[in-house]
Protein backbone atom coordinates (compact mmCIF):
# COMPACT_ATOMS: atom_id res chain seq x y z
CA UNK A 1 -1.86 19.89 -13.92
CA UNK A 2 -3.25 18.57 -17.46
CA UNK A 3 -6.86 18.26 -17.26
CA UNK A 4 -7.50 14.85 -18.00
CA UNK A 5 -10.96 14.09 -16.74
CA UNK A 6 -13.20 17.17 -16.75
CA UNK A 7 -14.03 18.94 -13.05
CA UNK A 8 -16.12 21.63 -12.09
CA UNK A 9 -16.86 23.72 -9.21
CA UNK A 10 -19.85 23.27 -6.98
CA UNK A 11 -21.79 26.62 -5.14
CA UNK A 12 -20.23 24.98 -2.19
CA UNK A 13 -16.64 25.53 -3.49
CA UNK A 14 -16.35 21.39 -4.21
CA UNK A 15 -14.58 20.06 -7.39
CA UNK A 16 -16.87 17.68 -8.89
CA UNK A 17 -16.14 15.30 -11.78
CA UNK A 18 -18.15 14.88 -15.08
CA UNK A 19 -19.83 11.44 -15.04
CA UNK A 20 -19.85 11.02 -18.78
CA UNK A 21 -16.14 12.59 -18.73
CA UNK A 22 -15.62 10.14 -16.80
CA UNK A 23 -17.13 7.16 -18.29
CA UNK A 24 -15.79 7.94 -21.72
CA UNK A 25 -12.07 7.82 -20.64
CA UNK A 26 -12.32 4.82 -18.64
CA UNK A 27 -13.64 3.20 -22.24
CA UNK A 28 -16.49 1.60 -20.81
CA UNK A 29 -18.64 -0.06 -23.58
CA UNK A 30 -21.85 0.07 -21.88
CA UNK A 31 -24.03 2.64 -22.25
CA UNK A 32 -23.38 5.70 -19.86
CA UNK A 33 -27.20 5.32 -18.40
CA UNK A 34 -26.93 1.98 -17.87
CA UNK A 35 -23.03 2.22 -16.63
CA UNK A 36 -24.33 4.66 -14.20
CA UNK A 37 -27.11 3.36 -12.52
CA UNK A 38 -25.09 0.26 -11.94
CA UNK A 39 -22.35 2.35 -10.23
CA UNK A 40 -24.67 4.02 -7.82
CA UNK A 41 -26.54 0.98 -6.72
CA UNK A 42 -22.82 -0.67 -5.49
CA UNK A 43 -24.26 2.52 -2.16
CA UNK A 44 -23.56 6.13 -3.18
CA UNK A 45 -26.52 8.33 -2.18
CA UNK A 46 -27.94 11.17 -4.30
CA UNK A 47 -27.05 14.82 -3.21
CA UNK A 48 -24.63 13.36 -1.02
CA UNK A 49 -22.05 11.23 -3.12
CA UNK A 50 -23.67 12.66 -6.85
CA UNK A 51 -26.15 15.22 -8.13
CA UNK A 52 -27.84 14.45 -11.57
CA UNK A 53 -28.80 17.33 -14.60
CA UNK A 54 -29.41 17.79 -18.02
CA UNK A 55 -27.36 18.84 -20.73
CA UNK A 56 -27.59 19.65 -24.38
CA UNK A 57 -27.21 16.54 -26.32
CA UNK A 58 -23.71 15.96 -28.16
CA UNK A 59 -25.22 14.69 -31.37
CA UNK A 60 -25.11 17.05 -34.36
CA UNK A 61 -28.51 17.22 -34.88
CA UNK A 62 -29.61 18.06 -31.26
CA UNK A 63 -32.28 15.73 -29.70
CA UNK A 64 -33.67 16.00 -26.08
CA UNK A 65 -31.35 16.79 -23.13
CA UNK A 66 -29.36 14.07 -21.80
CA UNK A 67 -28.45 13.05 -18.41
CA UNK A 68 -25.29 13.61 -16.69
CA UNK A 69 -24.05 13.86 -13.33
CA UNK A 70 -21.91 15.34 -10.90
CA UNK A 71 -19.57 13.25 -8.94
CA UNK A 72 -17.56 13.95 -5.52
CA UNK A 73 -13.88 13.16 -5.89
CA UNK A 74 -14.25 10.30 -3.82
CA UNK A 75 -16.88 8.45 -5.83
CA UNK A 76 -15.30 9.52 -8.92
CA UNK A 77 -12.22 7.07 -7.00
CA UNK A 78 -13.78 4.27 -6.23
CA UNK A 79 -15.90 3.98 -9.82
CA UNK A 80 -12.17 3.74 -11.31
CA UNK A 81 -10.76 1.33 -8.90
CA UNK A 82 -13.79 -0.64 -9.42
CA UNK A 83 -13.01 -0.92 -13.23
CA UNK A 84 -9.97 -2.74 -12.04
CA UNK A 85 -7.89 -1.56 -15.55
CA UNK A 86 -5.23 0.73 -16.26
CA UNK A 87 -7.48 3.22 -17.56
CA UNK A 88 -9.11 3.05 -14.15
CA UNK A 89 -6.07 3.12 -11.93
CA UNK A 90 -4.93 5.99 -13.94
CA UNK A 91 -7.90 8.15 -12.97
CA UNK A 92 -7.80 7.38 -9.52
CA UNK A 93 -4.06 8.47 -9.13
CA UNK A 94 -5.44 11.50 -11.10
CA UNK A 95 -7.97 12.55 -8.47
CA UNK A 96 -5.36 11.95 -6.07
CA UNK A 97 -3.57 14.38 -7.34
CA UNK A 98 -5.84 16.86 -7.03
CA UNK A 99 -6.95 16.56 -3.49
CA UNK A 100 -3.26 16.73 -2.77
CA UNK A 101 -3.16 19.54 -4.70
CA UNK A 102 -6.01 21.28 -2.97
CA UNK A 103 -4.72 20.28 0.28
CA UNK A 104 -1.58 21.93 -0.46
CA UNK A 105 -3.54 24.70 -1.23
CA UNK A 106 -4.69 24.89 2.36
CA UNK A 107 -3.21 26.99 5.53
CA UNK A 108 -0.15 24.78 7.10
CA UNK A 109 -0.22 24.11 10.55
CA UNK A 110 2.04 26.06 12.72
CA UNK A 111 3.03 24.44 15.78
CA UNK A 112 4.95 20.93 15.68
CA UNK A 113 1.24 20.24 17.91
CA UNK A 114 -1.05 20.80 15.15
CA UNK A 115 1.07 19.02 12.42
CA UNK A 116 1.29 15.54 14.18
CA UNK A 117 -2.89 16.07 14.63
CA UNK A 118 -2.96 16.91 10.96
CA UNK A 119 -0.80 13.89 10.30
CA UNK A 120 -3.11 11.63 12.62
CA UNK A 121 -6.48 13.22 11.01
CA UNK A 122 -5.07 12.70 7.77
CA UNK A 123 -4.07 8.65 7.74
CA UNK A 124 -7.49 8.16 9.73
CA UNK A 125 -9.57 9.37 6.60
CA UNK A 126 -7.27 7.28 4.74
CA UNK A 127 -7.50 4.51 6.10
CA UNK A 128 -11.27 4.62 6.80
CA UNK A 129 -11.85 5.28 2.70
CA UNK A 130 -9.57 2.28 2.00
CA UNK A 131 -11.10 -0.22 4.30
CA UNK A 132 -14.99 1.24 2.93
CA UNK A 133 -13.69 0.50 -0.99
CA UNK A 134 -12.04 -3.23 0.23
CA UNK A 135 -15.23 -3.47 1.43
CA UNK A 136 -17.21 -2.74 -1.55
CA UNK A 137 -15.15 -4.53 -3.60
CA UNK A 138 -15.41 -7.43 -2.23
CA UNK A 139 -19.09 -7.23 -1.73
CA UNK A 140 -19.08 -6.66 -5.39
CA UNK A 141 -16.66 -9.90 -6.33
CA UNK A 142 -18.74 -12.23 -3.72
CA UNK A 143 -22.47 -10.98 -4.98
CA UNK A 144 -22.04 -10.83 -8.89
CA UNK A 145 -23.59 -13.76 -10.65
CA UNK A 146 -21.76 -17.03 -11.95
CA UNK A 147 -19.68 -16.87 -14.89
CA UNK A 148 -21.35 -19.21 -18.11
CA UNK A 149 -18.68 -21.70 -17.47
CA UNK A 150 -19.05 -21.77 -13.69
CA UNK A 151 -22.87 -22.19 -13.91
CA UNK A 152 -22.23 -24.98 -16.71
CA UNK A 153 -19.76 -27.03 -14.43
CA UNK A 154 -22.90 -26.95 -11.40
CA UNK A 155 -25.16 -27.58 -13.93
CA UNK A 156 -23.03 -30.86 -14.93
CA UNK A 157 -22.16 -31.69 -11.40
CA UNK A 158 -25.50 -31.68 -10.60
CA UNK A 159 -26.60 -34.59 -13.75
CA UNK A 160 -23.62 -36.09 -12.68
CA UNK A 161 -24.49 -36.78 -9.01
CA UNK A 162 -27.96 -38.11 -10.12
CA UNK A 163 -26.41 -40.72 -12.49
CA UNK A 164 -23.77 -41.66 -9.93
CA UNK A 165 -26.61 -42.59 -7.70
CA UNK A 166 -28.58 -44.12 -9.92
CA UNK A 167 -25.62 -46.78 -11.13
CA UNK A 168 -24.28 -46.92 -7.53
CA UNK A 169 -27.49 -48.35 -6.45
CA UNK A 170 -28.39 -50.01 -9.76
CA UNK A 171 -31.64 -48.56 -10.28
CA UNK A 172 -33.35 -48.58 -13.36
CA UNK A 173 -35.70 -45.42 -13.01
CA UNK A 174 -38.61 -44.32 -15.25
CA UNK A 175 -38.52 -40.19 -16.39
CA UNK A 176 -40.90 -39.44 -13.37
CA UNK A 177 -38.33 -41.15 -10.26
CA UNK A 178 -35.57 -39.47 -11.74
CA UNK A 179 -36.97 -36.43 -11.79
CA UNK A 180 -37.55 -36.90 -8.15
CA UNK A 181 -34.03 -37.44 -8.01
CA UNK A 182 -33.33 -33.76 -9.88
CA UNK A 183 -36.24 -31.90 -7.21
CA UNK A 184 -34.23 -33.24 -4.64
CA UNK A 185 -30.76 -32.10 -5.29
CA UNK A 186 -31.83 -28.86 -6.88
CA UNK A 187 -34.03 -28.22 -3.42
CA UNK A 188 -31.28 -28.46 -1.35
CA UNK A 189 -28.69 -26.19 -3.64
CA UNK A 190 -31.78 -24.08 -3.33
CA UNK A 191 -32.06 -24.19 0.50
CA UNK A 192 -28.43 -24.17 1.20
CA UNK A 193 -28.13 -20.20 -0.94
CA UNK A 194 -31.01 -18.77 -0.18
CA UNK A 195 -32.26 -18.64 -3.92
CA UNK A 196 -35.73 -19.47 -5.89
CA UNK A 197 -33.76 -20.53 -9.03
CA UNK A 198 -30.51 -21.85 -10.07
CA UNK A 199 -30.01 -18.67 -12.46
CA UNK A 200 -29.83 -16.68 -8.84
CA UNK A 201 -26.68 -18.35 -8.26
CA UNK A 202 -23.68 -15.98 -6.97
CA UNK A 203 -20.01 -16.63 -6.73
CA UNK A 204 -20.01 -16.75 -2.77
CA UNK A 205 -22.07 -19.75 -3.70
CA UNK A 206 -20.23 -21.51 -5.74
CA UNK A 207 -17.83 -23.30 -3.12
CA UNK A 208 -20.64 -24.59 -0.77
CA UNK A 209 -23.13 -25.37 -3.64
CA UNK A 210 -20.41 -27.52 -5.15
CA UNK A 211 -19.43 -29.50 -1.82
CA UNK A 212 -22.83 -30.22 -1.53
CA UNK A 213 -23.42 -31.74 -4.84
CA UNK A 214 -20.38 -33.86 -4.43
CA UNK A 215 -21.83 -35.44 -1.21
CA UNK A 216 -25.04 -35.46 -1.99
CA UNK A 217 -27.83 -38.23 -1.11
CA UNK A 218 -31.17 -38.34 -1.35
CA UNK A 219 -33.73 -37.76 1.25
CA UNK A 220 -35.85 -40.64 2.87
CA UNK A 221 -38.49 -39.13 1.52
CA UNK A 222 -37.46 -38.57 -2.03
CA UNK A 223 -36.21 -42.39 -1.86
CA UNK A 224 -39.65 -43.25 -0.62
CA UNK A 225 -41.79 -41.96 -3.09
CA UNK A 226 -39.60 -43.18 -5.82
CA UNK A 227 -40.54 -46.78 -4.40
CA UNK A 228 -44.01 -46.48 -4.41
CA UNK A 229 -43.90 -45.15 -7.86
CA UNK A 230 -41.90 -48.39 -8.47
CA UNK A 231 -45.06 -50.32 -7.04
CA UNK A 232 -48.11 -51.63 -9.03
CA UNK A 233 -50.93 -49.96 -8.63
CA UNK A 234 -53.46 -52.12 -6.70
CA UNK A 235 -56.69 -53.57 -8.89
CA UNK A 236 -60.21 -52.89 -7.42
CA UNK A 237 -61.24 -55.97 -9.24
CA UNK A 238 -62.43 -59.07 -7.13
C-alpha cells in the first residue's frame, strides 16, 4: 500500500501516525500548534490517544526543535472525519486500510466457534468507535460559537423586540428607560444559556434564545422602574 500519510512503529509494536504528516495533507491553514491543541481538547488523553516530541526543524536554516506528535490510528480517524472534507474522508479510509491490513496480518480463527466470536468482537468495537465519534461530533457542531451572521440576526432580533414594545405600548422613553428595556431582555437570553455575555453564545443556543426574544415582555419590575423614572422628582421646597 502507497504510503500516503507517514506511520511509524511504537516500542510497543503500534503504528502511529505523524501529526504534522497529518495536518499537512489534510491542508489545514491553521498553524499545526494551534490545529493541534484544538484537536486534543475535542477528549484525547496524552500517552494514551498521542505522545508529543521534538524534531529538527524543517526550515533551511535550522532554528529550535519543533513539536510533533504521535497519533494512534484511531485518533488519527476521527481528526479526519472531523475535517468533514474530502481530504479528510480520504485519510480515514486510508487508516482503514491499514488496520484491515494488520488484521489480516493476524492468526485466523480455526473453528466455525471462534470465527462467529471474532465476527461478534469485531462489529462491537465498531460500533462502539462509531457511536463515540457521532458523539463527538455532535458535541462539537452543538458547542462551537455562533456564526457572524447568526450572532447579527440575535443581535437585531433583540433591538427589534425593544422597539416593538416600545410602539406597541406607545411609549416615548428617554436613553436611561430604554436601556432598562435592553438589561432586561439581554438578562434573560443570559439566564436562559447559562452565559455572562452575549459573545458566549453557542449554536445549541440559538433556537431557544431566538423563541425567547420573539415572545419576549418585560418584567414587572423592569416596567416599574421605568415609571418612576417617568415621575418628577419631588421638591423639598415648602
Amino acid at each position: 500500500m502507497e504510503e500516503l500519510i507517514k506511520t511509524f512503529k511504537q516500542n510497543d509494536g503500534s503504528v502511529a501516525v505523524d501529526g504534522r504528516d497529518l495536518h499537512n495533507f489534510l491542508g489545514v491553514e491553521t498553524p499545526y500548534r494551534i490545529w493541534i491543541q484544538r484537536m486534543i481538547e475535542y477528549g484525547f488523553t496524552e500517552n494514551v490517544d498521542f505522545a508529543g516530541f521534538e524534531q529538527k526543524s524543517t526550515k533551511p536554516q535550522g532554528g529550535r526543535p519543533q513539536v510533533n506528535h504521535a497519533l494512534t490510528l484511531d485518533m488519527a480517524k476521527e481528526l479526519s472525519m472531523i475535517q468533514r472534507t474530502d481530504r479528510g474522508k480520504q485519510a480515514r479510509q486510508y487508516f482503514i486500510a491499514m488496520e484491515k491490513r494488520a488484521k489480516a496480518k493476524q492468526q485466523l480463527p480455526q473453528t466455525p466457534e471462534e470465527k462467529i466470536m471474532l465476527l461478534l468482537q469485531n462489529a462491537n468495537e465498531d460500533n462502539k468507535k462509531i457511536n463515540q465519534i457521532d458523539n463527538r461530533v455532535k458535541d462539537l457542531e452543538h458547542n462551537k460559537p455562533l456564526t457572524p451572521g447568526e450572532y447579527n440576526y440575535i443581535s437585531h432580533a433583540v433591538g427589534g423586540a425593544v422597539n416593538t414594545y416600545v410602539q406597541t405600548h406607545h411609549l416615548i422613553l428617554t436613553t436611561k428607560q430604554r436601556g432598562k428595556l435592553y438589561k432586561d431582555i439581554n438578562g434573560g437570553i443570559k439566564q436562559i444559556a447559562g452565559i455572562q455575555t452575549r459573545a458566549q453564545l453557542r449554536e445549541k443556543d440559538f433556537e431557544n434564545v431566538d423563541r425567547y426574544i420573539r415572545n419576549w415582555v418585560p418584567s414587572t419590575a423592569t416596567i416599574l422602574i421605568i415609571k418612576q423614572l417617568s415621575e418628577p422628582v419631588a421638591s423639598n421646597e415648602g
